[in-house]
N, C-alpha and C. Protein backbone atom coordinates (compact mmCIF):
# COMPACT_ATOMS: atom_id res chain seq x y z
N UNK A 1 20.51 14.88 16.33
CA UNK A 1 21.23 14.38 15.19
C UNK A 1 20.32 14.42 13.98
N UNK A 2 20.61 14.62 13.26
CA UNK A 2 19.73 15.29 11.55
C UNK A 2 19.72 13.70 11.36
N UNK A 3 18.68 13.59 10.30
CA UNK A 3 18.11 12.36 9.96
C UNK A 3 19.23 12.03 8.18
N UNK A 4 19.94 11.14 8.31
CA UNK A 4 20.84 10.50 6.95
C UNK A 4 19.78 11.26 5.56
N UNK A 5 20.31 11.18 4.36
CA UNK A 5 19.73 11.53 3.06
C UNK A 5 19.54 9.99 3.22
N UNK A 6 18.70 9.71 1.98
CA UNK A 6 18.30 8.18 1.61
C UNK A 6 19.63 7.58 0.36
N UNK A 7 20.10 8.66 -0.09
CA UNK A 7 21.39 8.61 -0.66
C UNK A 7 22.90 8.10 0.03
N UNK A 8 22.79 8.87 1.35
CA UNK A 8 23.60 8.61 2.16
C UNK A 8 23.82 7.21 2.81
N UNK A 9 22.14 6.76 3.42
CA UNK A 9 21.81 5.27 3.49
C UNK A 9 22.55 4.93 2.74
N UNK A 10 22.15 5.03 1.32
CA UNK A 10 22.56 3.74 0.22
C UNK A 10 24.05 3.40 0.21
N UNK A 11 24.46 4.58 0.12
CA UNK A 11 26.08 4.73 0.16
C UNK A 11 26.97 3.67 1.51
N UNK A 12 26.24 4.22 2.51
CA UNK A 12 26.62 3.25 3.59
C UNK A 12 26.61 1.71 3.81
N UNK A 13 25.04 1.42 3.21
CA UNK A 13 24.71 0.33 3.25
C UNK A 13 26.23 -0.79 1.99
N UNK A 14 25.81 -0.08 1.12
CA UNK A 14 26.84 -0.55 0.00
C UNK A 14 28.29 -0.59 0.51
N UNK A 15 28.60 0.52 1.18
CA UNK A 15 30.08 0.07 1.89
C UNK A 15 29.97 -1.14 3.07
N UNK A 16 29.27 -0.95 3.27
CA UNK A 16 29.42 -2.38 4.77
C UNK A 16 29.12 -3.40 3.70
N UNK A 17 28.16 -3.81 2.73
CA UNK A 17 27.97 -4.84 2.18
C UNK A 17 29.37 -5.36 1.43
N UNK A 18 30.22 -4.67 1.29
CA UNK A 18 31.48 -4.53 0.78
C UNK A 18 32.56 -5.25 1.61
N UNK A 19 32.64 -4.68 3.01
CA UNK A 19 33.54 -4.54 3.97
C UNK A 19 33.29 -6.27 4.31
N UNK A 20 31.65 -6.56 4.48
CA UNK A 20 31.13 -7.95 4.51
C UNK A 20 31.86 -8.97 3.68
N UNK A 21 31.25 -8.72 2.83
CA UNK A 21 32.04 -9.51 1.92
C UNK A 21 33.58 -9.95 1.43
N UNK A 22 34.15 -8.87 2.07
CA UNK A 22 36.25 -8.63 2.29
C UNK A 22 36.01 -9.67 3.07
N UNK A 23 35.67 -9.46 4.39
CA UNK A 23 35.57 -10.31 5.99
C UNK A 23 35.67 -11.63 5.40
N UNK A 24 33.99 -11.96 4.62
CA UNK A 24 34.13 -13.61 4.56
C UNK A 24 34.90 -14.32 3.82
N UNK A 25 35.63 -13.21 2.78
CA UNK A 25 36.27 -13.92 1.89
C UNK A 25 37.82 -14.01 2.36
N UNK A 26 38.16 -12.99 3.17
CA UNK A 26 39.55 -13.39 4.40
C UNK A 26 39.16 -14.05 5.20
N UNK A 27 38.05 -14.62 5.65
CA UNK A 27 37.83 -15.72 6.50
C UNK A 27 37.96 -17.22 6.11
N UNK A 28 37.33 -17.32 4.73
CA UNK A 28 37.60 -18.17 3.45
C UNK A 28 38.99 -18.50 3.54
N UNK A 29 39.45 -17.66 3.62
CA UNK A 29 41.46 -18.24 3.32
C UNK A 29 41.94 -18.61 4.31
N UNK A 30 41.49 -17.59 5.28
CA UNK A 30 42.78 -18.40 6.56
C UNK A 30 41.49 -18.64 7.98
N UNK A 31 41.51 -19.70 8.49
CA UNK A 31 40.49 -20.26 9.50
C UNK A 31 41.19 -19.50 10.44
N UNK A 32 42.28 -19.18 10.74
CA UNK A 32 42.84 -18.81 12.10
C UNK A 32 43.04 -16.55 12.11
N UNK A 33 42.22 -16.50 11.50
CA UNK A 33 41.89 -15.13 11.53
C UNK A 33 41.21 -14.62 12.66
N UNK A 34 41.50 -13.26 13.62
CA UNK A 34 40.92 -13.06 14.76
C UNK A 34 40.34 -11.74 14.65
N UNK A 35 38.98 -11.42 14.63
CA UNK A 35 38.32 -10.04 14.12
C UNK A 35 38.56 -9.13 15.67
N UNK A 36 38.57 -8.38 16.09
CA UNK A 36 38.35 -7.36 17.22
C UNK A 36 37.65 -6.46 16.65
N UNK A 37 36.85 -5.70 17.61
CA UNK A 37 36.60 -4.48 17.69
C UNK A 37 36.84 -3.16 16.66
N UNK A 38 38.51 -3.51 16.47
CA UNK A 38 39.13 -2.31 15.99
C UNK A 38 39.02 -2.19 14.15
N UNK A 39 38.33 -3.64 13.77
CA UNK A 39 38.50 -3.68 12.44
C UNK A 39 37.19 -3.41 12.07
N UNK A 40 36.09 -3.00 13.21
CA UNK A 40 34.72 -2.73 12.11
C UNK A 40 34.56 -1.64 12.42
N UNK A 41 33.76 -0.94 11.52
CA UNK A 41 33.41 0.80 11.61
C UNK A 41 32.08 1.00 12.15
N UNK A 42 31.89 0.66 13.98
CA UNK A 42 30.85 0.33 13.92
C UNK A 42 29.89 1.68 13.99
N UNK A 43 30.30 2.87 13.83
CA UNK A 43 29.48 3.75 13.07
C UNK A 43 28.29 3.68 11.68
N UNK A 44 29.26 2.88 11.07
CA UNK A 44 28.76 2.59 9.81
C UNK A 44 27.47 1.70 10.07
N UNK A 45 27.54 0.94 10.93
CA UNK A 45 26.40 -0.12 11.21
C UNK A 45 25.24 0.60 11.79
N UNK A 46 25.85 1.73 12.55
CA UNK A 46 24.82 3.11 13.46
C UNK A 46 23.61 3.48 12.74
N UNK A 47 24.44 3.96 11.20
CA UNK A 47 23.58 4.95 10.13
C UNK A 47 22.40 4.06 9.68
N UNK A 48 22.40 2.28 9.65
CA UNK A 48 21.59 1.97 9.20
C UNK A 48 21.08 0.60 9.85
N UNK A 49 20.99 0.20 11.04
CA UNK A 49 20.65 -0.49 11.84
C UNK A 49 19.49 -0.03 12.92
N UNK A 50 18.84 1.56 12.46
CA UNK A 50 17.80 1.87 13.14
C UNK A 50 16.58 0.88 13.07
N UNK A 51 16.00 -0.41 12.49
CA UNK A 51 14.91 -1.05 12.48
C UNK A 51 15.35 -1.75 13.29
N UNK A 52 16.30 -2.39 13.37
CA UNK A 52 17.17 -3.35 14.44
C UNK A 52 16.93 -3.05 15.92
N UNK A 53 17.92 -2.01 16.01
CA UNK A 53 17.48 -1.24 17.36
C UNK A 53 16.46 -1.12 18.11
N UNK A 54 15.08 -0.61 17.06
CA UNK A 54 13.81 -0.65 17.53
C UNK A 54 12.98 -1.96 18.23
N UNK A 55 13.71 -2.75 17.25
CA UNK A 55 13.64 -4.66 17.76
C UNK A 55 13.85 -4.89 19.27
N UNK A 56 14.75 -4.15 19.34
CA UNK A 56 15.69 -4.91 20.57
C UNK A 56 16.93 -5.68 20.13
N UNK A 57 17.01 -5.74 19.31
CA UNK A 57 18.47 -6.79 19.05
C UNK A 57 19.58 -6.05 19.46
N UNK A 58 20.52 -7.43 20.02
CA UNK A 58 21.49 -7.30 20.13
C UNK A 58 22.73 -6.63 19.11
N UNK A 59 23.72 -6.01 19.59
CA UNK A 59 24.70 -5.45 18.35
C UNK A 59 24.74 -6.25 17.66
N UNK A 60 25.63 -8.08 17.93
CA UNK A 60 26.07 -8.66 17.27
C UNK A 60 25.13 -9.31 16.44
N UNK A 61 23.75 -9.27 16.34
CA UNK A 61 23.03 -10.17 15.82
C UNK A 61 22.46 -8.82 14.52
N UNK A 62 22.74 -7.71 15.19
CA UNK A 62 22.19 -6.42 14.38
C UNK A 62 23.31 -6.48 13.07
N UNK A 63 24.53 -6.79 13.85
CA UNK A 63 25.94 -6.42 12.97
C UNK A 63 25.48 -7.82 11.44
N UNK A 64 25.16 -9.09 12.05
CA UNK A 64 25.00 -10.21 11.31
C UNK A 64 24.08 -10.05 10.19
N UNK A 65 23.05 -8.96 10.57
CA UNK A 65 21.63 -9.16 9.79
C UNK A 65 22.11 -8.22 8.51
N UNK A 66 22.89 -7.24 9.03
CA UNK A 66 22.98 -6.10 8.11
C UNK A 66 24.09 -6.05 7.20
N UNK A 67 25.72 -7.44 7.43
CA UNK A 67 26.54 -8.01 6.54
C UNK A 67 26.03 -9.11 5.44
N UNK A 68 24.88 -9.33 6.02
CA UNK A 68 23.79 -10.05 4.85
C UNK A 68 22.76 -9.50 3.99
N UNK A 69 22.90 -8.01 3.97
CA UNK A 69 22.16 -7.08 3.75
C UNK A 69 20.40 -7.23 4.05
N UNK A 70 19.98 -7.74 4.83
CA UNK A 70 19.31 -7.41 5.31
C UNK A 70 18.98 -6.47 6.37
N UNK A 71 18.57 -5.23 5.66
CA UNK A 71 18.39 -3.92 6.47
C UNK A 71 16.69 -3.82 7.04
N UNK A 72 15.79 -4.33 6.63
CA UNK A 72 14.07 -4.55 7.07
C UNK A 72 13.20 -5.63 7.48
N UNK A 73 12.69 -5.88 8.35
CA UNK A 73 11.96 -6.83 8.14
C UNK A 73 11.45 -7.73 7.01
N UNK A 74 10.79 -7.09 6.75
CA UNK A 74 10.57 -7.85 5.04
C UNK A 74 11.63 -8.05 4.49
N UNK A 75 12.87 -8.20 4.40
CA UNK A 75 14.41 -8.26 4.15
C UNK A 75 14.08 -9.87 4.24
N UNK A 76 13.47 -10.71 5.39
CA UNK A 76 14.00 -11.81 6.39
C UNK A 76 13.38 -12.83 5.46
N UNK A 77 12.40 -12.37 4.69
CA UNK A 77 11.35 -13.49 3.63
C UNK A 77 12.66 -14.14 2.56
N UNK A 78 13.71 -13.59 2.54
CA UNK A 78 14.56 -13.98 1.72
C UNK A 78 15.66 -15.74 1.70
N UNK A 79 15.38 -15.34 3.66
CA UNK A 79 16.47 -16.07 4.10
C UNK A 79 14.98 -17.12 4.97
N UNK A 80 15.43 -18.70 5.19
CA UNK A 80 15.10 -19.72 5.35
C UNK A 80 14.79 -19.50 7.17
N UNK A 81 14.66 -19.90 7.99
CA UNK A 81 15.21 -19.71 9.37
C UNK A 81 16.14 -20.79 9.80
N UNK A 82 16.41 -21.98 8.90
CA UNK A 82 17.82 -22.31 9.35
C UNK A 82 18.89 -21.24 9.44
N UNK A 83 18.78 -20.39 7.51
CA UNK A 83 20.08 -19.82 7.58
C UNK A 83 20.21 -18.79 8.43
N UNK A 84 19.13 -18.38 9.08
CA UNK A 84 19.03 -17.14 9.80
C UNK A 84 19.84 -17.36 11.61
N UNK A 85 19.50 -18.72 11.64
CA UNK A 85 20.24 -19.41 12.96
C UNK A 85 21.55 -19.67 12.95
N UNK A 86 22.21 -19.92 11.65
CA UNK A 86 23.26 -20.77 10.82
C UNK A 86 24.29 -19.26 11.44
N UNK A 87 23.93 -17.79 10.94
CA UNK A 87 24.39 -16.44 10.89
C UNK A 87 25.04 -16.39 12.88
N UNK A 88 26.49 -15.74 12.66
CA UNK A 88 27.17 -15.35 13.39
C UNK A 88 26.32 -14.44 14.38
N UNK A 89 26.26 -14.42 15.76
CA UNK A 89 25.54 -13.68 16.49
C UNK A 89 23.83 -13.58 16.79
N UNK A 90 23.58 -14.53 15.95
CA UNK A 90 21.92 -15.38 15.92
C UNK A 90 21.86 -16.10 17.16
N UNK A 91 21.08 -15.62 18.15
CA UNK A 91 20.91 -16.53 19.50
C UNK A 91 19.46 -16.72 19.54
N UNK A 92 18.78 -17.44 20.59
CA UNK A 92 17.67 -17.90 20.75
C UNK A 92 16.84 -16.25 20.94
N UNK A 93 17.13 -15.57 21.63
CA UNK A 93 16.54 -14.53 21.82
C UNK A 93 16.30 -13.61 20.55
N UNK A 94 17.84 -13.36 19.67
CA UNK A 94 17.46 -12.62 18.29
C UNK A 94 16.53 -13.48 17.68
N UNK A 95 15.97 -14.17 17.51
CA UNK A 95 15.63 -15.17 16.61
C UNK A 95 14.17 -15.19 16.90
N UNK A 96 13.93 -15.54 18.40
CA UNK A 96 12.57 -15.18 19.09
C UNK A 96 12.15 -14.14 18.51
N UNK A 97 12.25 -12.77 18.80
CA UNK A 97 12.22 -11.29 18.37
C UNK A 97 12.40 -11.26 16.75
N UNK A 98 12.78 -11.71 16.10
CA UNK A 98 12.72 -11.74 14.66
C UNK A 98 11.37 -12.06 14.11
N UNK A 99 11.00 -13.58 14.74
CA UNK A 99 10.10 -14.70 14.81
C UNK A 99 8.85 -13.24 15.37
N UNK A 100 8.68 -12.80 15.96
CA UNK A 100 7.48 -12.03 16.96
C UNK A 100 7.49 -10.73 15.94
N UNK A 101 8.31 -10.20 15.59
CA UNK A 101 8.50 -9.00 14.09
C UNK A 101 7.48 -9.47 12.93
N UNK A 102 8.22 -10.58 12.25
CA UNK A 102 7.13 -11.10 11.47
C UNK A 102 5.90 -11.87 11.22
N UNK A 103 5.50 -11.78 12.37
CA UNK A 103 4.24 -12.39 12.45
C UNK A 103 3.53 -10.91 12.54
N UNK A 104 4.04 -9.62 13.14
CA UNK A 104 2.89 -8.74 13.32
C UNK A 104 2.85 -8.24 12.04
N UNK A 105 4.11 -8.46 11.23
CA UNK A 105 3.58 -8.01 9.53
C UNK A 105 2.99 -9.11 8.54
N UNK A 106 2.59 -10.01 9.27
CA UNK A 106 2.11 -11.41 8.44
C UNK A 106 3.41 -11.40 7.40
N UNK A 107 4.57 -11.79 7.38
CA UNK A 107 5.67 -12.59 7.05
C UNK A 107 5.43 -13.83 7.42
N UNK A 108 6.54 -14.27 6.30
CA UNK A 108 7.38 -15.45 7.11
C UNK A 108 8.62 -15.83 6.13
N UNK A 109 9.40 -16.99 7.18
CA UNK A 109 10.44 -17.23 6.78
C UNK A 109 10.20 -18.11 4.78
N UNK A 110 11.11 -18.29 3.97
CA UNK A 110 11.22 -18.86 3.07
C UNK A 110 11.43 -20.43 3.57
N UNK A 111 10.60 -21.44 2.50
CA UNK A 111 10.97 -22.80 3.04
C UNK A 111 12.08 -23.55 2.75
C-alpha cells in the first residue's frame, strides 16, 4: 500500500475532526442516540491512526484519541490525564501505554 501525501493526511484528519464533532453535537441533543459500526468510516481512522497502532492501542481508544484530534504523542501534553480517562474507550490499559509513550519522550500530561 503506497504511503498517504501529507496533504491527503490533512484532508482526512480534518474530515473525521468534522464527523467528531457532528457525533458530539447529535449526542448533545438527544441522550438516547445509538452509534453502530455502520455510521463511522472506519477507513478514515486507518489513514491516520498509524502512531496508535504502533502503541498497541485498542481501536476504540485509537478511534477516541483521534475525534479529539490528537493524532501524536506529543498531541497528549494538551490534554490533563483526567480528561484523557474522562474520553470514550480510555481503559486502564490505553492509558498505561499512553502513560509508558510519554515518559520515553520525556512528556507529560498538562496539570
Amino acid at each position: 500500500m503506497a504511503k498517504a501525501s501529507r496533504a491527503k493526511i490533512k484532508m482526512t484528519q480534518a474530515k473525521i475532526a468534522h464527523e467528531a464533532a457532528a457525533r458530539r453535537a447529535a449526542k448533545a441533543n438527544s441522550k438516547n442516540i445509538a452509534a453502530n459500526n455502520s455510521e463511522v468510516d472506519l477507513d478514515a481512522y486507518a489513514a491516520v491512526d498509524g502512531v496508535w497502532v504502533e502503541l498497541g492501542l485498542a481501536a476504540p481508544a485509537r478511534r477516541a484519541l483521534i475525534d479529539e484530534g490528537l493524532y501524536k504523542v506529543s498531541d497528549l501534553r494538551k490534554y490533563s490525564i483526567d480528561a484523557i480517562k474522562d474520553m470514550h474507550g480510555m481503559g486502564p490499559n490505553a492509558i498505561r501505554i499512553l502513560i509508558t509513550a510519554m515518559k520515553k519522550s520525556d512528556i507529560s500530561f498538562r496539570k
